[in-house]
PDB file of N, CA and C in Angstrom:
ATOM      1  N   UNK A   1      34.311  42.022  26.114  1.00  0.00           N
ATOM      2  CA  UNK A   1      35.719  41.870  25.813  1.00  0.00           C
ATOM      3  C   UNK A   1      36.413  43.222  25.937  1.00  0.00           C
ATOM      4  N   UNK A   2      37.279  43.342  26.696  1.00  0.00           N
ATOM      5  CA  UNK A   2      38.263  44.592  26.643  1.00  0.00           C
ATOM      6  C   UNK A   2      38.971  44.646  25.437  1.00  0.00           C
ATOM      7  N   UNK A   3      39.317  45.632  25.136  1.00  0.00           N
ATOM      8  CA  UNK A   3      40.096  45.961  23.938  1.00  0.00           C
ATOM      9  C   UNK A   3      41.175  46.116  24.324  1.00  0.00           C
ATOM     10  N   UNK A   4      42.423  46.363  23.709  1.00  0.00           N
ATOM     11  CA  UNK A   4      43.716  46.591  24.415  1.00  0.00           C
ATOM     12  C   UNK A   4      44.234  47.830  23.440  1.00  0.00           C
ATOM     13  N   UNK A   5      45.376  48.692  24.371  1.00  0.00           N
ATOM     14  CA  UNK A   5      45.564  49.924  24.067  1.00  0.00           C
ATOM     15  C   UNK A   5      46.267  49.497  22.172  1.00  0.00           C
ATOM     16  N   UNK A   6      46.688  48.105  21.314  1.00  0.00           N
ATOM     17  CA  UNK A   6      47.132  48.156  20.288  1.00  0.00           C
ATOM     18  C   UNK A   6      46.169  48.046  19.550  1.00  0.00           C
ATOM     19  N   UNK A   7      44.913  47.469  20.065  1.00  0.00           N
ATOM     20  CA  UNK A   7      43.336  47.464  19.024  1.00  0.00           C
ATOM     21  C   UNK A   7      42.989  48.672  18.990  1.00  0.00           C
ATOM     22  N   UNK A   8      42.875  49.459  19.895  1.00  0.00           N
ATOM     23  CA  UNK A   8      42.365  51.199  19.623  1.00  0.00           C
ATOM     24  C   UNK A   8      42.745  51.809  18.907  1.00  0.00           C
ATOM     25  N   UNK A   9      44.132  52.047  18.869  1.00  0.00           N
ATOM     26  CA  UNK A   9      45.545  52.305  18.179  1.00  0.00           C
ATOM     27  C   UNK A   9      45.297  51.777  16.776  1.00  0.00           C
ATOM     28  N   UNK A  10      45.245  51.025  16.296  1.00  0.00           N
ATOM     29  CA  UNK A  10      44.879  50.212  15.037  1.00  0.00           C
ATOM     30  C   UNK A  10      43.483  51.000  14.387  1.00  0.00           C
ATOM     31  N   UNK A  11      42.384  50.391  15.465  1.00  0.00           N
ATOM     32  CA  UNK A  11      40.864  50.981  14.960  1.00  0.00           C
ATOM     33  C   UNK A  11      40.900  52.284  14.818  1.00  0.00           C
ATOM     34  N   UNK A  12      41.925  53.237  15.316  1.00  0.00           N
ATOM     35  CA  UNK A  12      41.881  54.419  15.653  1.00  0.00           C
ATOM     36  C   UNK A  12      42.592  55.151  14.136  1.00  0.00           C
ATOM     37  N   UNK A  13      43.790  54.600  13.807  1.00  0.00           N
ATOM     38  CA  UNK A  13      44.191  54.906  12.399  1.00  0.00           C
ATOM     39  C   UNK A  13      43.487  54.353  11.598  1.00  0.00           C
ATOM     40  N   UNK A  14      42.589  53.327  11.878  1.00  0.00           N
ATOM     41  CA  UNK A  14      42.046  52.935  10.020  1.00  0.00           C
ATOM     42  C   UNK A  14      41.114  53.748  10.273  1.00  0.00           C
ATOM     43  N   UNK A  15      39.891  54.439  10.919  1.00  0.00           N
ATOM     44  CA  UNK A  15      39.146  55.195  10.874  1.00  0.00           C
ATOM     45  C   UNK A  15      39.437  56.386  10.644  1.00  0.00           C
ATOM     46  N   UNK A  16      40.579  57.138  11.043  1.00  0.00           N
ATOM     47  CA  UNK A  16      40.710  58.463  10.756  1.00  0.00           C
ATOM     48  C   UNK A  16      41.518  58.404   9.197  1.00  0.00           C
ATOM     49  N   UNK A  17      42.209  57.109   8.245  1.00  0.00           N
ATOM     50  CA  UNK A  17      42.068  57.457   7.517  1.00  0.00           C
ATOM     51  C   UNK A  17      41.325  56.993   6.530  1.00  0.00           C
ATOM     52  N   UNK A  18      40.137  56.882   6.738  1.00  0.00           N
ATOM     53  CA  UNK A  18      38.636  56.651   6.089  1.00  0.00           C
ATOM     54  C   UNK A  18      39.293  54.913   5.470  1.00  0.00           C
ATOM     55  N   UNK A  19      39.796  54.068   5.917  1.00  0.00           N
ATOM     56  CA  UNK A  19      40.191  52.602   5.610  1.00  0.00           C
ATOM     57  C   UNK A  19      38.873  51.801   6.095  1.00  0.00           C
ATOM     58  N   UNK A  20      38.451  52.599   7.430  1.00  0.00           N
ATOM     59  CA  UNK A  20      37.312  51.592   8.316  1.00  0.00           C
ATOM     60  C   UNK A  20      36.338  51.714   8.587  1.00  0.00           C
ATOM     61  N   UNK A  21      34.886  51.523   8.457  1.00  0.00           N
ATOM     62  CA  UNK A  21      33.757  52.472   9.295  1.00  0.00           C
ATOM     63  C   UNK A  21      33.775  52.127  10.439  1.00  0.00           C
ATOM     64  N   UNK A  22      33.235  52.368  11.735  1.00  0.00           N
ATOM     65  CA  UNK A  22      33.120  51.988  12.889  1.00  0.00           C
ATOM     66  C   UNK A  22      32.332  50.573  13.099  1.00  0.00           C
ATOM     67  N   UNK A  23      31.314  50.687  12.033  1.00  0.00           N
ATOM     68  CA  UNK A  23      30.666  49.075  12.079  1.00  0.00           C
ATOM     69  C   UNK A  23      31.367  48.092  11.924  1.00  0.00           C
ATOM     70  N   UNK A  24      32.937  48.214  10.291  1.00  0.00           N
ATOM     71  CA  UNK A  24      33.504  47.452  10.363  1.00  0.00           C
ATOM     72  C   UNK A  24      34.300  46.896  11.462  1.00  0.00           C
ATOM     73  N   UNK A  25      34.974  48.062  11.909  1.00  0.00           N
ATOM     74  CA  UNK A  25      36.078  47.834  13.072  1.00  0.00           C
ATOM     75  C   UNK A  25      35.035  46.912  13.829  1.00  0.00           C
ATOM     76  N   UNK A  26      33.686  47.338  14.363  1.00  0.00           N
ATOM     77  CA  UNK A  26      33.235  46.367  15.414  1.00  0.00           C
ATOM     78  C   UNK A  26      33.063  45.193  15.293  1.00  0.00           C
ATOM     79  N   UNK A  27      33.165  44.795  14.086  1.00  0.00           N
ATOM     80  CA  UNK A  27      33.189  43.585  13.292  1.00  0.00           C
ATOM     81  C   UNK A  27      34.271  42.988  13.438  1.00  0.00           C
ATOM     82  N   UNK A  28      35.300  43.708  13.110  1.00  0.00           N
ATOM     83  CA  UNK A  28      36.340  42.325  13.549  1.00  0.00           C
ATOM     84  C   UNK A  28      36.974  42.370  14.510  1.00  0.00           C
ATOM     85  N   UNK A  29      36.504  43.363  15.676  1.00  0.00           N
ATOM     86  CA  UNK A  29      37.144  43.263  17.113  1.00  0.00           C
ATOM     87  C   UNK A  29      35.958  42.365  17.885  1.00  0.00           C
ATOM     88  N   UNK A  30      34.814  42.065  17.194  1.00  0.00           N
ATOM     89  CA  UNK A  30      33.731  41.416  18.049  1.00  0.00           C
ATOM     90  C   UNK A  30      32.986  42.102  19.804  1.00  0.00           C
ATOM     91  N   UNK A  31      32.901  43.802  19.375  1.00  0.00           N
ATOM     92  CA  UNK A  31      32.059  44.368  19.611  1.00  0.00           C
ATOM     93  C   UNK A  31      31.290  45.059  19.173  1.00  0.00           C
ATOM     94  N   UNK A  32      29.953  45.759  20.088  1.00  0.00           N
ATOM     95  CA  UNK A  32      29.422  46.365  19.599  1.00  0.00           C
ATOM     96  C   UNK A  32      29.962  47.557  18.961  1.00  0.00           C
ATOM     97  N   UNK A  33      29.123  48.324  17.752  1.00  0.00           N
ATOM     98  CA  UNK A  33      29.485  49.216  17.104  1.00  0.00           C
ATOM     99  C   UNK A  33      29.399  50.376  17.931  1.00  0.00           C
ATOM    100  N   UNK A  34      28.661  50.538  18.498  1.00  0.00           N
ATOM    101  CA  UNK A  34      28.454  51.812  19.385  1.00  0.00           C
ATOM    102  C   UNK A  34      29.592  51.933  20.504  1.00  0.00           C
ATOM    103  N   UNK A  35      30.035  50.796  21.152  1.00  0.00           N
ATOM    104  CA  UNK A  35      31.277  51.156  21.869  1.00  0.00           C
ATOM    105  C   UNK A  35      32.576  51.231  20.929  1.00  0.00           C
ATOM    106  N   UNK A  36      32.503  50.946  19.562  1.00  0.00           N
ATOM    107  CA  UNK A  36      33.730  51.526  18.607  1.00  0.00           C
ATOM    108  C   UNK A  36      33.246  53.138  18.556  1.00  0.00           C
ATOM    109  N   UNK A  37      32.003  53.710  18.225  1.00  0.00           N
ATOM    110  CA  UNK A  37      32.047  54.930  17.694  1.00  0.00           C
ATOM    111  C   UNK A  37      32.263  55.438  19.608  1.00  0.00           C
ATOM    112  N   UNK A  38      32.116  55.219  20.067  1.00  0.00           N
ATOM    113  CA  UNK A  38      32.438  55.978  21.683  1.00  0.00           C
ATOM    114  C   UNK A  38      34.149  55.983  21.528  1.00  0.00           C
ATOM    115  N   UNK A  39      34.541  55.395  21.459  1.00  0.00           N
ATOM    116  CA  UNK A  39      36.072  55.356  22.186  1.00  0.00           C
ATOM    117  C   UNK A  39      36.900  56.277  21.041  1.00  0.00           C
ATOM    118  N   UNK A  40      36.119  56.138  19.486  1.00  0.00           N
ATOM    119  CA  UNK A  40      36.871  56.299  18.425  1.00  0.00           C
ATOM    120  C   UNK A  40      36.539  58.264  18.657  1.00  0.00           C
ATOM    121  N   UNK A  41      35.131  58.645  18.821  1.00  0.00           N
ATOM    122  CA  UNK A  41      34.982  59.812  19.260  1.00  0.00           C
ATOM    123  C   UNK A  41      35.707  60.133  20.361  1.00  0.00           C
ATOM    124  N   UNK A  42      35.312  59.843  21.385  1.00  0.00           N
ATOM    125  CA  UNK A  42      36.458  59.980  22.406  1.00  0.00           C
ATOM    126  C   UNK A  42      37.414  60.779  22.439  1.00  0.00           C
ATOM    127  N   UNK A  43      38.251  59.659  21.633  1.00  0.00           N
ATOM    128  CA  UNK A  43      39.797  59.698  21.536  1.00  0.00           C
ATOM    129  C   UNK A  43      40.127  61.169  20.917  1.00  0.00           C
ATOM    130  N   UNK A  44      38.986  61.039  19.500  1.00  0.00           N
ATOM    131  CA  UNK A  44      39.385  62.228  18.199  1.00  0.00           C
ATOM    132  C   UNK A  44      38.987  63.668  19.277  1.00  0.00           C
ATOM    133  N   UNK A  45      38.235  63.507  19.993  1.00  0.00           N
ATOM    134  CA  UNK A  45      37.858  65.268  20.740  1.00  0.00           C
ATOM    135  C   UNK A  45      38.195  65.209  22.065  1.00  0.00           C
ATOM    136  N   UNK A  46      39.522  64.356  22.672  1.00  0.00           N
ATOM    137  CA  UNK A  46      40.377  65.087  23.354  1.00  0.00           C
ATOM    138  C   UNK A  46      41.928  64.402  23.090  1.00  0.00           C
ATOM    139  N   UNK A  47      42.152  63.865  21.740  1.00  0.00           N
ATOM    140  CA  UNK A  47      43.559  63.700  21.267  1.00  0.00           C
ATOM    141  C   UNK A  47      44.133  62.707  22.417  1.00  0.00           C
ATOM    142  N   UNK A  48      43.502  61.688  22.801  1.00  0.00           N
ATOM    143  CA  UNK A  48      44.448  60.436  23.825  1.00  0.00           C
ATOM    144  C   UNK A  48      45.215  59.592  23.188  1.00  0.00           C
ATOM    145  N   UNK A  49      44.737  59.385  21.824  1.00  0.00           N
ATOM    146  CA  UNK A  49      45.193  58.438  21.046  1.00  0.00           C
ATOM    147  C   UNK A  49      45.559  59.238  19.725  1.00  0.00           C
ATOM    148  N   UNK A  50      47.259  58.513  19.428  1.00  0.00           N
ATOM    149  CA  UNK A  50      47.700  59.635  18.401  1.00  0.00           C
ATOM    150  C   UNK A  50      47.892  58.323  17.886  1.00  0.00           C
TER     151      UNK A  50
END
């Protein structure tokens, strides 16, 4: 399942402010956890997603 740039955006603020773990988020976007902690790292160490 693709994610769309408003699920990242979403997963992306509840994680940075400690609301989400990455397992959860993968939980209710219905992926794996490891492609939440990729995109969510990602994002945080080159700032794509504000």
């Amino acid at each position: 399942m693709k994610l769309t740039y408003e699920q990242k955006l979403k997963a992306y603020k509840d994680w940075k402010s400690n609301l989400k773990s990455p397992r959860t988020i993968a939980k209710e976007l219905h992926v794996k956890h490891s492609t939440v902690e990729y995109f969510l790292k990602s994002a945080d160490r080159h700032s794509t997603i504000y």
